[in-house]
C-alpha atoms as a PDB file:
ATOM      1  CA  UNK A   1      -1.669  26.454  -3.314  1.00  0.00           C
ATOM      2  CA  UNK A   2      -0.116  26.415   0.042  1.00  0.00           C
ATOM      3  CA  UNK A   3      -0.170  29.945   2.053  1.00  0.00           C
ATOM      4  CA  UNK A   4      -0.862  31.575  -0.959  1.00  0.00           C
ATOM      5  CA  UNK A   5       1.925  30.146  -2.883  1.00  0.00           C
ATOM      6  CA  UNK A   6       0.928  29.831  -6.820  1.00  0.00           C
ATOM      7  CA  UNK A   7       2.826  27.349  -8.293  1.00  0.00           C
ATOM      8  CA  UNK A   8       2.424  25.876 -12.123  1.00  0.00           C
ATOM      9  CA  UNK A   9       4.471  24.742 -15.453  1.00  0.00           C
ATOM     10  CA  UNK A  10       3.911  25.133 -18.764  1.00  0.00           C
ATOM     11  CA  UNK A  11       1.870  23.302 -21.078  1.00  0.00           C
ATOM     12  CA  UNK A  12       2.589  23.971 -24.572  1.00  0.00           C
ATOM     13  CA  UNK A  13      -0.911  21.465 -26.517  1.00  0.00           C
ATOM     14  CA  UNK A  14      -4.819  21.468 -26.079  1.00  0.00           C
ATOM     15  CA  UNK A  15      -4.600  23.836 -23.305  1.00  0.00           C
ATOM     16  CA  UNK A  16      -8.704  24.343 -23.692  1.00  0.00           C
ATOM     17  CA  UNK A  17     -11.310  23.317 -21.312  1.00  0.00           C
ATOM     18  CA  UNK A  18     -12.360  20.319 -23.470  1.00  0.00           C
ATOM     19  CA  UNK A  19      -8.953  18.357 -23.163  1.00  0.00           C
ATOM     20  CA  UNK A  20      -7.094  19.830 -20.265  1.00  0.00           C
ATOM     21  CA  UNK A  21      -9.864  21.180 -18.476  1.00  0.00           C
ATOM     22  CA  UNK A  22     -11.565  17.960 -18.791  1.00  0.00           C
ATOM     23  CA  UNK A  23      -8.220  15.996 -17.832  1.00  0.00           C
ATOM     24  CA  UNK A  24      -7.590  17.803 -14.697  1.00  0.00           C
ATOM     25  CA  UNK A  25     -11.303  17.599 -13.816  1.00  0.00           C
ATOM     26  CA  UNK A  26     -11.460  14.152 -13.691  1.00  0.00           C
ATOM     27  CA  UNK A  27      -8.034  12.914 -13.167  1.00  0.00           C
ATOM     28  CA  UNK A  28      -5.992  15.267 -10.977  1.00  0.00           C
ATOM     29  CA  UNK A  29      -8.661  15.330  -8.480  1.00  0.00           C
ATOM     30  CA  UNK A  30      -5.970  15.184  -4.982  1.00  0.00           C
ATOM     31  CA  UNK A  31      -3.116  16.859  -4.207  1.00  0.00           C
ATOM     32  CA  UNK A  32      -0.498  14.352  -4.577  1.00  0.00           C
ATOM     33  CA  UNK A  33      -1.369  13.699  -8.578  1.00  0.00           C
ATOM     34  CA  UNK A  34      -1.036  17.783  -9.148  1.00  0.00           C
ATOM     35  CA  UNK A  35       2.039  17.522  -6.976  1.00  0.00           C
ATOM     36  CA  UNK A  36       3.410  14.528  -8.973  1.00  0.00           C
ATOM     37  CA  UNK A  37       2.595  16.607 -12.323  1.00  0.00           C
ATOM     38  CA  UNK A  38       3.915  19.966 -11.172  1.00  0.00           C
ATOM     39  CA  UNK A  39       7.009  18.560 -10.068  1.00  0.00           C
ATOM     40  CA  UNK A  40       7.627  17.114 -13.578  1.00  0.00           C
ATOM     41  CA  UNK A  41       8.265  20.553 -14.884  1.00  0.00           C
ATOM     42  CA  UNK A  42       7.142  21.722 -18.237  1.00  0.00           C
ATOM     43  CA  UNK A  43       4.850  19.162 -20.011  1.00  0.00           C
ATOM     44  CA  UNK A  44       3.945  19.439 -24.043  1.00  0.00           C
ATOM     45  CA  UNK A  45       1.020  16.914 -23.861  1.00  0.00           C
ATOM     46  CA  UNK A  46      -1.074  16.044 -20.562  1.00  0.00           C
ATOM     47  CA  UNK A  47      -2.751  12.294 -19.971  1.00  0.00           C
ATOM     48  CA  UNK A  48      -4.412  11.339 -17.596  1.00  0.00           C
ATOM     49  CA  UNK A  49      -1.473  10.684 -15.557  1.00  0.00           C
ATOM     50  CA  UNK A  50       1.873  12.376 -15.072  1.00  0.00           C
ATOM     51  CA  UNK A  51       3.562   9.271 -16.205  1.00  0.00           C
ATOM     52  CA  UNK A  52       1.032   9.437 -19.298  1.00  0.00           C
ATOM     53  CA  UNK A  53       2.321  13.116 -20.155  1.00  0.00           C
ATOM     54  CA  UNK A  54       5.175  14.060 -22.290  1.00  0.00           C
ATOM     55  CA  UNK A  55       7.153  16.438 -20.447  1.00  0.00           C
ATOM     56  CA  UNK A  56      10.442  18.506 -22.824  1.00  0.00           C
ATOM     57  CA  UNK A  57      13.746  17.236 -21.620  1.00  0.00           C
ATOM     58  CA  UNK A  58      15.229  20.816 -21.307  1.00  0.00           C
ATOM     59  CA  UNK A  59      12.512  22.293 -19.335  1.00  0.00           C
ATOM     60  CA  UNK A  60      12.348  25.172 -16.532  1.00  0.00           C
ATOM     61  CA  UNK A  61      10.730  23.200 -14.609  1.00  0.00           C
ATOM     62  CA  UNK A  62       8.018  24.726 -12.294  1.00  0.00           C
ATOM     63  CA  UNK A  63       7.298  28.701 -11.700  1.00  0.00           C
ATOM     64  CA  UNK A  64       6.155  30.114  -7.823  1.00  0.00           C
ATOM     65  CA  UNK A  65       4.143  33.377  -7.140  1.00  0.00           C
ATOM     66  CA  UNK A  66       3.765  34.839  -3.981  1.00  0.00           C
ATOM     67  CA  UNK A  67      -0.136  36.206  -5.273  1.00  0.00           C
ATOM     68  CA  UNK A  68      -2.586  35.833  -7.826  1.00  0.00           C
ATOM     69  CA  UNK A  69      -1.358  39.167  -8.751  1.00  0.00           C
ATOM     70  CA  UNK A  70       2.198  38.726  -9.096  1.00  0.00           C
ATOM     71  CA  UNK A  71       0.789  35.622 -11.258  1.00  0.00           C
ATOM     72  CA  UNK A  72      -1.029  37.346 -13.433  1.00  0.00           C
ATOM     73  CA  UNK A  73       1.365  40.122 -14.257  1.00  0.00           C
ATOM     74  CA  UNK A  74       3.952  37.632 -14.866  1.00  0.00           C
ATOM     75  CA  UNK A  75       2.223  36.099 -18.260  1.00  0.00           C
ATOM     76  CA  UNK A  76       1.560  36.969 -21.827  1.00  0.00           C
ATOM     77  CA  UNK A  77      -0.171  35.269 -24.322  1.00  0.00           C
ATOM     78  CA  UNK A  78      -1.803  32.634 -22.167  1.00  0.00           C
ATOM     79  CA  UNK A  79      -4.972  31.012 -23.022  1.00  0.00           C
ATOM     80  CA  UNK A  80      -5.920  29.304 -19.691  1.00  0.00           C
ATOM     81  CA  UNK A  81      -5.241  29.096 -16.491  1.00  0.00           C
ATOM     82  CA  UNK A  82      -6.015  26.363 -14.180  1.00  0.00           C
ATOM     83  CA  UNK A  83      -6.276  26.251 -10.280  1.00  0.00           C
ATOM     84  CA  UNK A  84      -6.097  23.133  -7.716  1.00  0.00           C
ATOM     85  CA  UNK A  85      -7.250  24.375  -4.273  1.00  0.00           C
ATOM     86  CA  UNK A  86      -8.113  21.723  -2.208  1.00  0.00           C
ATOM     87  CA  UNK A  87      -9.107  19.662  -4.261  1.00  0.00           C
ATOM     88  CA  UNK A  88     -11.118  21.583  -6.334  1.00  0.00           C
END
């Protein structure tokens, strides 16, 4: 997040806590690697690494709120939603 910029992609598999939650927890622990992974654009299945992900081929790439607001009125039918902020 940078000035209160909210930027993510999609993830369409094991969105939950126990896979992705777990993977970003202990993998995409500094900026660069969340960076590296956002710029990929839309990804169907994380690893551990953005080269380890499958990303779609035809993808939107990334999405950019101004707020956690705008954010939040933005998506429907979303399970989870994950925030980096320095490093946490």
């Amino acid at each position: 997040m940078e000035n209160n910029k909210f930027e993510g992609i999609f993830l369409q598999h094991d969105g939950d806590l126990n896979s992705t939650g777990f993977k970003l927890q202990h993998h995409y622990t500094k900026a660069a690697k969340v960076e590296e992974l956002l710029s990929a654009g839309e990804c169907s299945e994380l690893g551990e690494t953005a080269q380890d992900s499958t990303f779609y081929e035809n993808n939107i790439g990334n999405f950019s709120f101004n707020s956690m607001w705008a954010l939040m009125q933005s998506i429907h039918k979303v399970d989870y939603i994950y925030i980096f902020d320095d490093g946490e």
